[in-house]
Structure formats: structure tokens, C-alpha cells
N, C-alpha and C. Protein backbone atom coordinates (compact mmCIF):
# COMPACT_ATOMS: atom_id res chain seq x y z
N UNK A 1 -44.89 -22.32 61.56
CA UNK A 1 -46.07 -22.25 62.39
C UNK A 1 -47.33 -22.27 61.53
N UNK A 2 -47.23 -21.29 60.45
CA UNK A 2 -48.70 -20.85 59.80
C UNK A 2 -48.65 -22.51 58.64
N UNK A 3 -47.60 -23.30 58.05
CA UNK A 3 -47.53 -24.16 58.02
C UNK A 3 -48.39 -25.66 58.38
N UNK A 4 -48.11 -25.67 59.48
CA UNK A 4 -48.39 -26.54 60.71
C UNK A 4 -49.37 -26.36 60.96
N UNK A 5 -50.24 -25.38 60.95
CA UNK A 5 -51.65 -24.80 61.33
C UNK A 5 -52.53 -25.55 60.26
N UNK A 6 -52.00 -25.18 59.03
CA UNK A 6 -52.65 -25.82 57.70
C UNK A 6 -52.58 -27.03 57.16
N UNK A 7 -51.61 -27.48 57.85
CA UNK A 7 -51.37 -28.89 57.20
C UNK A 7 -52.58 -29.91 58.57
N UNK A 8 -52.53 -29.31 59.71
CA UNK A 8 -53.70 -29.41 60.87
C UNK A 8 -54.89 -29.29 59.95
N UNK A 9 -55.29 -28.34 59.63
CA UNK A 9 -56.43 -27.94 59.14
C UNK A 9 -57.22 -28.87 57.82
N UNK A 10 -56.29 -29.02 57.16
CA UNK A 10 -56.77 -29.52 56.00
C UNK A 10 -56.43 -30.92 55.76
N UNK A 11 -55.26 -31.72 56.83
CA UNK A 11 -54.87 -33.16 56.68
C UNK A 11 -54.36 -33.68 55.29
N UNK A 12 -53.25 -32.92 54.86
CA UNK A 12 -52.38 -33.15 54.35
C UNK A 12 -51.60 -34.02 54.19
N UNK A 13 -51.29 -33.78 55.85
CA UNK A 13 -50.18 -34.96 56.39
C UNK A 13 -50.36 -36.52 56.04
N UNK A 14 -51.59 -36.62 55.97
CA UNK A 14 -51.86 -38.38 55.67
C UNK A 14 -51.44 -38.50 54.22
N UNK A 15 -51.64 -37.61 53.75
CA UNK A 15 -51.13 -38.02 51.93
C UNK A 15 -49.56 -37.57 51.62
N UNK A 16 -49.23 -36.84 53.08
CA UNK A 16 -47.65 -37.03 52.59
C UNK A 16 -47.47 -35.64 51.56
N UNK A 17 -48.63 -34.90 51.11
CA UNK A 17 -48.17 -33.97 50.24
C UNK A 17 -48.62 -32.62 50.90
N UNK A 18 -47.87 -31.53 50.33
CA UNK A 18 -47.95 -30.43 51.08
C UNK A 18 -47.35 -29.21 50.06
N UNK A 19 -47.98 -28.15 49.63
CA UNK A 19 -47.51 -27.57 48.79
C UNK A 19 -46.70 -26.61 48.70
N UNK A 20 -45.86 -26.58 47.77
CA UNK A 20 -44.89 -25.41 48.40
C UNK A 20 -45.12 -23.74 48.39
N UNK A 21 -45.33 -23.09 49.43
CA UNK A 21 -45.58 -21.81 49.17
C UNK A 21 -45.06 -20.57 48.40
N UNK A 22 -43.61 -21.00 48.06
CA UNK A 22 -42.91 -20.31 47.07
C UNK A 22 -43.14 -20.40 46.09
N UNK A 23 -43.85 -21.43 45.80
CA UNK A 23 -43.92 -21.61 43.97
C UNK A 23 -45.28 -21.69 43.91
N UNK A 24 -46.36 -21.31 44.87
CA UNK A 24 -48.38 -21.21 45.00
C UNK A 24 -48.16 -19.93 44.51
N UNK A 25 -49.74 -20.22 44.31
CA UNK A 25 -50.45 -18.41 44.19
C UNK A 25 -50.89 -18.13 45.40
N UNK A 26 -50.59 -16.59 45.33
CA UNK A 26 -50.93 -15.89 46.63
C UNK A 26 -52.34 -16.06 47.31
N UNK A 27 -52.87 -16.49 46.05
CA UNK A 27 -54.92 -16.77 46.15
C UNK A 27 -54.89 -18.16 46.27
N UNK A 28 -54.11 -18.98 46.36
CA UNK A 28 -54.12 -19.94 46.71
C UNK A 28 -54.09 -20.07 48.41
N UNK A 29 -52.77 -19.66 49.00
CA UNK A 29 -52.73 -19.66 50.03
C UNK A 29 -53.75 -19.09 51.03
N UNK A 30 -54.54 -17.97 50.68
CA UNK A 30 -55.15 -16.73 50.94
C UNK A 30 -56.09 -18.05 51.30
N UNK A 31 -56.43 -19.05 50.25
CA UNK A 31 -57.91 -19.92 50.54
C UNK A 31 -58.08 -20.66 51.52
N UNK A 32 -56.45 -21.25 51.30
CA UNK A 32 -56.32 -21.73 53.03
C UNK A 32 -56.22 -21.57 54.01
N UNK A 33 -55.44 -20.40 54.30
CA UNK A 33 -55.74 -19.67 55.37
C UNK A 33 -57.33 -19.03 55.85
N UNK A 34 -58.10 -18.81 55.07
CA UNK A 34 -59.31 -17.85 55.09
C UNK A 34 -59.82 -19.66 55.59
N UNK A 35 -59.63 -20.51 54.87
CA UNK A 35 -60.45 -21.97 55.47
C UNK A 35 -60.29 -22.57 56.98
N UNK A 36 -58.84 -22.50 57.08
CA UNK A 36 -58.67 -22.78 58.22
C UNK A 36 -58.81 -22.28 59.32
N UNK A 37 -59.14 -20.66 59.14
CA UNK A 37 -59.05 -20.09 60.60
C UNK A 37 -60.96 -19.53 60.90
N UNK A 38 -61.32 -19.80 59.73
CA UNK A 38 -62.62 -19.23 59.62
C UNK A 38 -63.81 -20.95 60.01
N UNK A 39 -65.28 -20.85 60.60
CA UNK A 39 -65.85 -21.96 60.47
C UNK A 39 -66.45 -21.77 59.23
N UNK A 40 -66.61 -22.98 58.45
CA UNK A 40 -67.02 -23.68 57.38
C UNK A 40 -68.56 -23.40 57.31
N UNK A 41 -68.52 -23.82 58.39
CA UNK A 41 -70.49 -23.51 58.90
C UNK A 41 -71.02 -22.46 58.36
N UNK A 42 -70.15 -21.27 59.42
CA UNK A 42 -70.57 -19.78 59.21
C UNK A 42 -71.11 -19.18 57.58
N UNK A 43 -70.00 -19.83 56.90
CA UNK A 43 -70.11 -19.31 55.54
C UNK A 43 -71.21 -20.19 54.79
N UNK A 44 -71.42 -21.82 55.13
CA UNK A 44 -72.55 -22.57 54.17
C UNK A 44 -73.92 -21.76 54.65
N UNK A 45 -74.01 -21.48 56.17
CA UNK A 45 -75.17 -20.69 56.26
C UNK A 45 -75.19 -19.49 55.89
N UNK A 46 -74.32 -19.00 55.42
CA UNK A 46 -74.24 -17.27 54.38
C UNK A 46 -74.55 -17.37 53.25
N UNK A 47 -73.98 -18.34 53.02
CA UNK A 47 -74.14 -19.26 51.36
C UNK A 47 -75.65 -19.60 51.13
N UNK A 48 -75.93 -19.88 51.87
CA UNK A 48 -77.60 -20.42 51.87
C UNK A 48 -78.40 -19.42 51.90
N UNK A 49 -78.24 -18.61 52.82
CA UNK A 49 -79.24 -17.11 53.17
C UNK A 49 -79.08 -16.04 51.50
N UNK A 50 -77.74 -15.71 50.98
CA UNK A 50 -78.17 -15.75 49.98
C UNK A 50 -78.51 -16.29 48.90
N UNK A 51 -78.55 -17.38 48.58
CA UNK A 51 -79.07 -18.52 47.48
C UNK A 51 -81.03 -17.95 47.65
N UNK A 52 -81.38 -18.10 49.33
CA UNK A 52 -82.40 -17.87 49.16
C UNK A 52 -82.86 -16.37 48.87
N UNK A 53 -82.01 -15.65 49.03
CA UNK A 53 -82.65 -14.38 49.20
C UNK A 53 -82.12 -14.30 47.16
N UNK A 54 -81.46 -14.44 46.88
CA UNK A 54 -81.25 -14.45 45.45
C UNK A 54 -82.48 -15.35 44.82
N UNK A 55 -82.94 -16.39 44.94
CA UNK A 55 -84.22 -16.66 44.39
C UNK A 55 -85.42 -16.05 44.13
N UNK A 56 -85.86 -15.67 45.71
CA UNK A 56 -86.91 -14.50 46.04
C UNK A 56 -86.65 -13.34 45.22
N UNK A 57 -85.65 -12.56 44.58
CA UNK A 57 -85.25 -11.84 44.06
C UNK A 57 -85.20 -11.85 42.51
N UNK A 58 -84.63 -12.88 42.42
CA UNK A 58 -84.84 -13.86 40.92
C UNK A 58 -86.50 -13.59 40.53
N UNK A 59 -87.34 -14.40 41.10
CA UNK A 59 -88.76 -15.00 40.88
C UNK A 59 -89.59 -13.68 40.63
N UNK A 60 -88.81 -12.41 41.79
CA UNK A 60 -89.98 -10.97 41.76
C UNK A 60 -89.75 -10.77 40.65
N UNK A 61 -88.82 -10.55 39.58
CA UNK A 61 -88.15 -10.12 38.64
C UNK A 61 -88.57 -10.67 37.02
N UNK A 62 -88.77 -11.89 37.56
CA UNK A 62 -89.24 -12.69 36.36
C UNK A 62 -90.64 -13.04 36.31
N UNK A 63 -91.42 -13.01 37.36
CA UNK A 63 -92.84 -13.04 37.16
C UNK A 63 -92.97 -11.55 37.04
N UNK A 64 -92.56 -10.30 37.63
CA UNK A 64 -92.66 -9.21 37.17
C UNK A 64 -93.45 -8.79 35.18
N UNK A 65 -92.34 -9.49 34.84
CA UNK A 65 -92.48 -9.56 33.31
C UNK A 65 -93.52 -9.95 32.77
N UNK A 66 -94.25 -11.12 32.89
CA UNK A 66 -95.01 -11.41 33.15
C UNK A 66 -96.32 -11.25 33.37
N UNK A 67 -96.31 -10.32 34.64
CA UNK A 67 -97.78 -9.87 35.29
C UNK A 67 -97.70 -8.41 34.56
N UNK A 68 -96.55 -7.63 34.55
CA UNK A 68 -97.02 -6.45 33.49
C UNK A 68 -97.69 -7.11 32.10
N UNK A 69 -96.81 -7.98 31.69
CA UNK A 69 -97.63 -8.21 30.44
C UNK A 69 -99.32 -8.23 30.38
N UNK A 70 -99.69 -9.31 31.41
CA UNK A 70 -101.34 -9.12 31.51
C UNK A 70 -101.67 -8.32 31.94
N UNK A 71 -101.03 -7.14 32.71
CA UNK A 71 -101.92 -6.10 32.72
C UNK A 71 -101.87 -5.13 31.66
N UNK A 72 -100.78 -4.95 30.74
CA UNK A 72 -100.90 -4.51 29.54
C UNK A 72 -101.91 -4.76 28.67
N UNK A 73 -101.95 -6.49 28.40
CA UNK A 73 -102.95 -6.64 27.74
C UNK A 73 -104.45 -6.52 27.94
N UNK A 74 -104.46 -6.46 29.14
CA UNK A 74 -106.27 -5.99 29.79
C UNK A 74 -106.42 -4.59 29.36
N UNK A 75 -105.18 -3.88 30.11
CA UNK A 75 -105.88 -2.38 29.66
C UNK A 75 -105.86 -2.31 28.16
N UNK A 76 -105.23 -2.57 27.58
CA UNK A 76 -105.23 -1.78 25.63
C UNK A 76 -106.08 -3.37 25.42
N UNK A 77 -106.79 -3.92 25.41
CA UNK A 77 -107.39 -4.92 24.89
C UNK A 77 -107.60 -4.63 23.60
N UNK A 78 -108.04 -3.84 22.81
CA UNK A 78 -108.52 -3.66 21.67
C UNK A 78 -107.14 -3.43 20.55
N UNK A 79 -106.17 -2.81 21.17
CA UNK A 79 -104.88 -2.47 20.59
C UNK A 79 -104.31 -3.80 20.56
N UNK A 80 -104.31 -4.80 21.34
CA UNK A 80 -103.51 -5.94 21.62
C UNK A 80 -104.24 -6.86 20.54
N UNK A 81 -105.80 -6.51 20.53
CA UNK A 81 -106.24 -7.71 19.67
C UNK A 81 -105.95 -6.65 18.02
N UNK A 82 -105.40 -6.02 17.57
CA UNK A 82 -105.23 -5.57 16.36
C UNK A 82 -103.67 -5.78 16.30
N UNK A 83 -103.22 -5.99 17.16
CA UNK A 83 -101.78 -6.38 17.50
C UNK A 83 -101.95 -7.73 16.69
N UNK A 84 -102.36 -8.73 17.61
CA UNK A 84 -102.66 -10.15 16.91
C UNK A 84 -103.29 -10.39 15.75
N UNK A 85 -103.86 -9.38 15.10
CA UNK A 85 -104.57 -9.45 13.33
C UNK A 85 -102.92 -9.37 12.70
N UNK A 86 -102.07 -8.67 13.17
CA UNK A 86 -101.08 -7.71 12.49
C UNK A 86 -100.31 -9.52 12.28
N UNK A 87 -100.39 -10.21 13.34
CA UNK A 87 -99.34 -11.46 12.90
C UNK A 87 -100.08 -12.64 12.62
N UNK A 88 -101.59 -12.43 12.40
CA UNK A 88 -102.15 -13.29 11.68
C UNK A 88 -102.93 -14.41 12.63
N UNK A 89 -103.25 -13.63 13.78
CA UNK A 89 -103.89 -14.59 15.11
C UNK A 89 -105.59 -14.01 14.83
N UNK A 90 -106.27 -14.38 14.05
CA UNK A 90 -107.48 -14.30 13.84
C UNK A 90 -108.68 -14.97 14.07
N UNK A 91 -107.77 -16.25 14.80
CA UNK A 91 -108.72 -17.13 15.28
C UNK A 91 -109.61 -17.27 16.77
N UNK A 92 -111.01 -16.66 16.92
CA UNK A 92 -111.47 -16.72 18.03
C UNK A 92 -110.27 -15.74 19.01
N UNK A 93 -110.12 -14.33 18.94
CA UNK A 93 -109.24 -13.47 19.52
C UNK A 93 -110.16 -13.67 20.78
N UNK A 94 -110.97 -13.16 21.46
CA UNK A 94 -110.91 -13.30 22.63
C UNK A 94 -110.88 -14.29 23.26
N UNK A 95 -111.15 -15.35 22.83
CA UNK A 95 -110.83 -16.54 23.72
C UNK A 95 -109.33 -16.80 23.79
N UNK A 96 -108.59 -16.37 22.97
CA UNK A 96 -107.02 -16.66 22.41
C UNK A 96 -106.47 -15.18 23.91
N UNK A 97 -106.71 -14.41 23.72
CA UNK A 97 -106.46 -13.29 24.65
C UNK A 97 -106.87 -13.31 25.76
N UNK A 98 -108.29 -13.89 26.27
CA UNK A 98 -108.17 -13.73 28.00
C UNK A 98 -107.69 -15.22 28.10
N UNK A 99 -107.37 -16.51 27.56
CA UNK A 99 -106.45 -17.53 27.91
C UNK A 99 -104.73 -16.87 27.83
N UNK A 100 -104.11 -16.22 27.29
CA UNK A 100 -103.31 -15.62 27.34
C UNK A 100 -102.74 -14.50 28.41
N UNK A 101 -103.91 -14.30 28.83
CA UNK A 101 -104.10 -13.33 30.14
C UNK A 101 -104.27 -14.10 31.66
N UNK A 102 -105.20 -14.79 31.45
CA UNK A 102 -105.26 -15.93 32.52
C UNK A 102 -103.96 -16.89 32.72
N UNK A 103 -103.05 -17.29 31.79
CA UNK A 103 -101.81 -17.54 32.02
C UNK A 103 -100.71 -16.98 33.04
N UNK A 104 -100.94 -15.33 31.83
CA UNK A 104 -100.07 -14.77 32.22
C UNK A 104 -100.05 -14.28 33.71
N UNK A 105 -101.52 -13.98 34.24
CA UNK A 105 -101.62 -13.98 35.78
C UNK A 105 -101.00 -15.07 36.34
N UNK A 106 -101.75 -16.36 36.28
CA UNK A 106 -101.80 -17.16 37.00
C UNK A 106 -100.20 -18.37 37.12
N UNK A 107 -99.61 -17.95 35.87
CA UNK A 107 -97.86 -18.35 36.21
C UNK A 107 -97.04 -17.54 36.68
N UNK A 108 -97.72 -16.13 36.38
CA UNK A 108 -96.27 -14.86 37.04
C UNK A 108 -96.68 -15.34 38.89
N UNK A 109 -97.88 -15.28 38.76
CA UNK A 109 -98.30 -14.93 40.81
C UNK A 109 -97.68 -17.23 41.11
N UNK A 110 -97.96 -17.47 40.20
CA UNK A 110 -97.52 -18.98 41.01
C UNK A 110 -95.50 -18.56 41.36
N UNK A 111 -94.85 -18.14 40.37
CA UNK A 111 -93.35 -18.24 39.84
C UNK A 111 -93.33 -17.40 41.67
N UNK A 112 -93.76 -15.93 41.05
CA UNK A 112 -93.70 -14.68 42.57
C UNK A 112 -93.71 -15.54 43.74
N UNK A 113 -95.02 -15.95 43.92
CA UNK A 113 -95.27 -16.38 45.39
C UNK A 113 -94.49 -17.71 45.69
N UNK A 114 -93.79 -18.33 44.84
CA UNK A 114 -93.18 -19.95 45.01
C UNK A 114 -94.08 -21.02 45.24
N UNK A 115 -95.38 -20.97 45.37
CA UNK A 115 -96.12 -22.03 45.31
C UNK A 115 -96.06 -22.48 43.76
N UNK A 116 -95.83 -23.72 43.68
CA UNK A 116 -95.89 -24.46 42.40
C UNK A 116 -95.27 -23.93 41.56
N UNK A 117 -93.54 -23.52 41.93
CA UNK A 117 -93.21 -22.51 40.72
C UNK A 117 -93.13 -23.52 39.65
N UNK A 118 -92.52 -24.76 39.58
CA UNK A 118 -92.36 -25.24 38.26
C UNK A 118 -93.62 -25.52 37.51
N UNK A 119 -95.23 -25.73 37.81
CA UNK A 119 -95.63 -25.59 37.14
C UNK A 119 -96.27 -24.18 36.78
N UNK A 120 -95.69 -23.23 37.39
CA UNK A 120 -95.80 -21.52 36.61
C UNK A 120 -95.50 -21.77 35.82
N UNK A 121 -93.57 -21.80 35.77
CA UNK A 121 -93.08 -21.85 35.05
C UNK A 121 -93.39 -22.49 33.54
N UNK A 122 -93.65 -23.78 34.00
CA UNK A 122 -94.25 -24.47 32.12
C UNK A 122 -95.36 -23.72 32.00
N UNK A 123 -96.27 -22.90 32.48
CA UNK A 123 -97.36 -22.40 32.09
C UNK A 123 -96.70 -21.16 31.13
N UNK A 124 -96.11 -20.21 31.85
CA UNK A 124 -95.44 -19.58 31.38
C UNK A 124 -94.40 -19.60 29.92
N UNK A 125 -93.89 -20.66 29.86
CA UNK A 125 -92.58 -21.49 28.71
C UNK A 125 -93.81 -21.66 27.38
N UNK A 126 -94.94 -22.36 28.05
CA UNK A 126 -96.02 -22.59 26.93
C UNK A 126 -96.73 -21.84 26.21
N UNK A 127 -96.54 -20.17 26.93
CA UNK A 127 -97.19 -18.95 26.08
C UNK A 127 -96.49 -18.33 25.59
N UNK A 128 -95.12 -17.92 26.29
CA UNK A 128 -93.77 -17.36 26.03
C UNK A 128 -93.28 -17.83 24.71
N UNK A 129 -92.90 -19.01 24.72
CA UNK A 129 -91.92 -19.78 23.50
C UNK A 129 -92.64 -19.53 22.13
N UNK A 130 -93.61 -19.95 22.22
CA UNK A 130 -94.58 -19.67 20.36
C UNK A 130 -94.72 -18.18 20.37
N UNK A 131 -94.60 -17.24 21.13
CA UNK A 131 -94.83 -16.23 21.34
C UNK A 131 -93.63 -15.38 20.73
N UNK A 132 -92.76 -15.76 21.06
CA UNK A 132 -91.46 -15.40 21.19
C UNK A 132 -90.85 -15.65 19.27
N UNK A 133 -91.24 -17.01 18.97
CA UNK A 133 -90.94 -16.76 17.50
C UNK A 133 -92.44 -16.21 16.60
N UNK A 134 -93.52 -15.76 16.97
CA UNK A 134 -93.64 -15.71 16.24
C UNK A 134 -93.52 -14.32 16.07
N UNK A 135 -93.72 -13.72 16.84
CA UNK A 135 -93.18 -11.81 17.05
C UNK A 135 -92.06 -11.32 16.83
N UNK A 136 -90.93 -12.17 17.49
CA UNK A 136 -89.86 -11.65 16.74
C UNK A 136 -88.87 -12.37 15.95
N UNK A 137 -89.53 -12.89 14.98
CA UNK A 137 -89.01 -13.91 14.30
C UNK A 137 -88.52 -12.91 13.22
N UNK A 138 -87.15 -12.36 13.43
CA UNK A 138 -85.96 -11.50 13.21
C UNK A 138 -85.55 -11.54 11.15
N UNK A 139 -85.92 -12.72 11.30
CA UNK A 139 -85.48 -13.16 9.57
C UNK A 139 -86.46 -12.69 8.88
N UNK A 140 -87.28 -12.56 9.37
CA UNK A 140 -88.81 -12.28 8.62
C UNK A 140 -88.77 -10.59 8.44
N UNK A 141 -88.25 -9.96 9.09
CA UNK A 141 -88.44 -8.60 9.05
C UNK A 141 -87.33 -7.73 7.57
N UNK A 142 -88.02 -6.87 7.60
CA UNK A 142 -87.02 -6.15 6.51
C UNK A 142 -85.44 -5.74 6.93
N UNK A 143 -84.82 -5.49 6.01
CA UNK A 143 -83.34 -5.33 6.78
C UNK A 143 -82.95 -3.79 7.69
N UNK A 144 -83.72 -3.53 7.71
CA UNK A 144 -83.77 -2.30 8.52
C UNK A 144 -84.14 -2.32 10.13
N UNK A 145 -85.18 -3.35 10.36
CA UNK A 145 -85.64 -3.61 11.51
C UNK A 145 -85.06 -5.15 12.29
N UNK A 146 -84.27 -5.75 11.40
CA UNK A 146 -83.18 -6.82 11.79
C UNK A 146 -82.43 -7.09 13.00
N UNK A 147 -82.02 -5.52 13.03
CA UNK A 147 -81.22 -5.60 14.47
C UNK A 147 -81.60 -5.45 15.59
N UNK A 148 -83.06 -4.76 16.03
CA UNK A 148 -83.76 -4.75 16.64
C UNK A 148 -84.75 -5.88 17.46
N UNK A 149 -85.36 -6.20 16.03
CA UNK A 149 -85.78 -7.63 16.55
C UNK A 149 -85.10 -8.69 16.99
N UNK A 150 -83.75 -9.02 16.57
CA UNK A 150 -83.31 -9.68 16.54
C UNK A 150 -82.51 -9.87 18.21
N UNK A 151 -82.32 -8.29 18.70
CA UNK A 151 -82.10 -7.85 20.19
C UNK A 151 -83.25 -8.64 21.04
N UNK A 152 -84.37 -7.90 20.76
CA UNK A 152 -85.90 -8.35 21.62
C UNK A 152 -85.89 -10.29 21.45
N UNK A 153 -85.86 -10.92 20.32
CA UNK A 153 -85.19 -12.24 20.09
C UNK A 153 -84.65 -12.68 21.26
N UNK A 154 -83.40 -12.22 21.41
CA UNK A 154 -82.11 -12.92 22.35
C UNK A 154 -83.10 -12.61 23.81
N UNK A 155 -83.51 -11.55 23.81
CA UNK A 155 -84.14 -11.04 25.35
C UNK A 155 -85.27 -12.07 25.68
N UNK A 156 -86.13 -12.58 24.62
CA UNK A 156 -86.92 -13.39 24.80
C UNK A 156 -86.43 -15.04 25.27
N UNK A 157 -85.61 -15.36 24.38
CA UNK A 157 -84.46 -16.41 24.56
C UNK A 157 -84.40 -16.63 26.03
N UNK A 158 -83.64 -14.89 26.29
CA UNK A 158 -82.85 -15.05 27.42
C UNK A 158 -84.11 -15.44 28.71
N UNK A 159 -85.19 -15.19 28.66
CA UNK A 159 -86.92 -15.19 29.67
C UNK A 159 -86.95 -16.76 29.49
N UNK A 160 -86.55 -17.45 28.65
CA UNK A 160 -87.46 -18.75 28.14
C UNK A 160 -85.79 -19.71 28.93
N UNK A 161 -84.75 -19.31 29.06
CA UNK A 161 -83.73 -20.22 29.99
C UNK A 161 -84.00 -19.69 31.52
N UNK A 162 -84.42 -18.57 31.82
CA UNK A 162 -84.62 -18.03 33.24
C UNK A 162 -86.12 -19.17 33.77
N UNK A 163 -86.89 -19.25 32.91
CA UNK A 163 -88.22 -20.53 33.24
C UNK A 163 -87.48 -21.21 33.31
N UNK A 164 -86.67 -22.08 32.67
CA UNK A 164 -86.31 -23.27 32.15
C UNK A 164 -85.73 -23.37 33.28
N UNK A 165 -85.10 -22.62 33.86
CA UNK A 165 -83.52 -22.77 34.96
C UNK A 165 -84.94 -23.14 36.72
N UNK A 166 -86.09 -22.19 36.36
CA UNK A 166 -87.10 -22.17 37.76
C UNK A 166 -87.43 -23.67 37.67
N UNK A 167 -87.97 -24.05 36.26
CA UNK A 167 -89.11 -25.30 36.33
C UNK A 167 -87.91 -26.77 36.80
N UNK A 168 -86.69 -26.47 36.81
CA UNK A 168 -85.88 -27.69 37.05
C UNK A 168 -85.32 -27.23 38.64
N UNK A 169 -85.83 -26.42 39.47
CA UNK A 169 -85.03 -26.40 40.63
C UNK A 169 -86.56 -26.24 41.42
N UNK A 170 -86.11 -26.37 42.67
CA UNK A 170 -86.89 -25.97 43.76
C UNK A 170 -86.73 -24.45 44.73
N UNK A 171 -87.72 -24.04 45.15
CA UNK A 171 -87.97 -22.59 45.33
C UNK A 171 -87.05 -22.94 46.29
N UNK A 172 -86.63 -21.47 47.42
CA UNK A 172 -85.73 -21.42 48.46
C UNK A 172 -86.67 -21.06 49.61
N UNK A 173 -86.23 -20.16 50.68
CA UNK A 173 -86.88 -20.22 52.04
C UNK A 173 -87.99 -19.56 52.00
N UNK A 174 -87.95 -18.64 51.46
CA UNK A 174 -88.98 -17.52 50.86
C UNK A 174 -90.04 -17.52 50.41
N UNK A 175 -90.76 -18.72 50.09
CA UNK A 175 -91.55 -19.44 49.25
C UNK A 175 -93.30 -19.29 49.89
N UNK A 176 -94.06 -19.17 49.40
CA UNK A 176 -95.67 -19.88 50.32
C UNK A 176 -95.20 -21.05 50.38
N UNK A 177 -95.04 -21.68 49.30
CA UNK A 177 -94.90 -23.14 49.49
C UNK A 177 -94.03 -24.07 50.75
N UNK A 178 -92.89 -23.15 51.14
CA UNK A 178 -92.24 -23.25 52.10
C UNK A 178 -92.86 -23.09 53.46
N UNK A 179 -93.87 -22.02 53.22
CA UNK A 179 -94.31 -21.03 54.51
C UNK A 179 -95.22 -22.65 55.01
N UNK A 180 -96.17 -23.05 53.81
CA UNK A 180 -96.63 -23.85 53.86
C UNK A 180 -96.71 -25.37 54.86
N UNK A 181 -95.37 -25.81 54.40
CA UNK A 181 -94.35 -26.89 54.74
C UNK A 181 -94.26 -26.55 56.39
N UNK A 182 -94.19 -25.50 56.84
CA UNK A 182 -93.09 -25.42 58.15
C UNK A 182 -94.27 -25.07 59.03
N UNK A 183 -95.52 -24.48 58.47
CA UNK A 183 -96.23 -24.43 59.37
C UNK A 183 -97.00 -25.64 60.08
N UNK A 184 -97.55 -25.38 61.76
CA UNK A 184 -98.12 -26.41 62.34
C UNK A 184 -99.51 -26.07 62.58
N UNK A 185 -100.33 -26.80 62.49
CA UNK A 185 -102.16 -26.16 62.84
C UNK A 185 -102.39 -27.82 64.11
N UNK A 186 -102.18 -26.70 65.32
CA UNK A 186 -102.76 -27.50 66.73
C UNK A 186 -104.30 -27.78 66.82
């Protein structure tokens, strides 16, 4: 019976092949059954609701990073620009620092809100990446502070594939940009 149900379900029968359940995995069968008796639908629209709600979630998270940063750097301004003497950024500091700040706003709130995330995102990749080696450029440090930097390194890494992964996809339902799209003005 449960057979017959599946070989219905999935059209087997035209290819003549049919697998044997004694010699499957139990998670095998489990898939077909869960396929056949369940709609397909139900689950692509579950599938979808979280894809989007995992984006929206994604984007708070990663422009998060981001928008603390510029607000870090506004409040300690003076600490941040002795920060940048320390790695040898001496050139025209405030113009180098509120462009660095103005970035950092204006790609975290694009990435957040989904309007124009991919070009947040390269806004973001373009302050991040030079940023990223030249602060914790891990080899450079004494062998004591190696493992450390070299942690903050990978973490930075890991920020600069999370852009990389935004600027090549498109936002989900959640988006302004979306809100945008769907709205009508009578």
C-alpha cells in the first residue's frame, strides 16, 4: 500500500525503477513519505518566509557592526584620531575620519534598511578591507600579541565574506526597497 502511494507520488513507475526498502535508509524513506503526503507548496512558502526573515536578521546584525563603529568613532574622536597616528594615518585625519564615518553610517543604514544593499555593501568592503589589514595585520605584531590579532584577523575576514555574500544577492521581503516596489500611489 505505502508502496503504491509512493511510487503514485513520485512517478517511478515510468522509469521502471523503484527502490528497495530493505536495503534504503530509514531517512531515506522518511523523505518520501514526509514528500508525498505533505504539499510541496506549504513548505516552499516556509522556505521562503524564512530565507526572508533570515536576511532581515542577517543585515540587522551586520550593519549593526558597522553603525556602532561610527558611533564609536564620533564619540572618542580624539582617541580614534591618535588611534590612526599609532598606524601611521597622518594624512589630513579629519577629512580621513568623518569620510570614514560618513561611510560607516551611510552603508550600515543602506545594508539595515535593504535599500541599495549591494551598494552599502561595496561602500562598506571599501573601508573594511584596507582597514582590516592594516590593523590587524597579525605578522607584524610581536609574538606575544600573534594570537590575538590574528583571531580579530579571521573575524574581520569573516565581516568582509558576510558583504561579499549581501553585495552578490538581492534583499528579501523585508526590505524599503521592497516596501518600495509593492507600493501603489493613486
Amino acid at each position: 500500500m505505502l508502496q503504491t502511494r509512493l511510487r503514485r507520488c513520485i512517478n517511478w513507475d515510468d522509469a521502471g525503477v523503484f527502490p528497495d526498502f530493505k536495503n534504503e535508509s530509514a531517512i531515506f524513506a522518511c523523505t518520501l513519505i514526509f514528500k508525498c503526503f505533505f504539499k510541496d507548496h506549504v513548505f516552499a512558502k516556509a522556505a521562503q518566509i524564512m530565507r526572508d526573515i533570515s536576511d532581515l536578521i542577517g543585515r540587522i546584525f551586520i550593519s549593526a557592526i558597522f553603525i556602532f563603529e561610527a558611533i564609536d568613532s564620533s564619540w572618542y574622536y580624539e582617541k580614534t584620531k591618535e588611534t590612526m597616528a599609532l598606524y601611521g594615518i597622518t594624512w589630513r585625519q579629519d577629512l580621513m575620519l568623518y569620510g570614514a564615518i560618513l561611510i560607516l553610517v551611510l552603508g550600515g543604514l543602506m545594508v539595515l534598511t535593504g535599500y541599495r544593499t549591494r551598494t552599502g555593501a561595496i561602500l562598506l568592503l571599501l573601508y573594511w578591507t584596507p582597514v582590516t589589514f592594516l590593523v590587524h595585520a597579525f605578522w607584524t605584531y610581536p609574538k606575544d600579541e600573534i594570537r590575538i590579532q590574528s583571531i580579530l584577523f579571521m573575524k574581520d575576514i569573516a565581516i568582509i565574506g558576510g558583504l561579499l555574500m549581501l553585495a552578490g544577492k538581492e534583499t528579501g521581503r523585508y526590505s524599503i526597497k521592497r516596501l518600495f516596489a509593492t507600493t501603489r500611489v493613486n
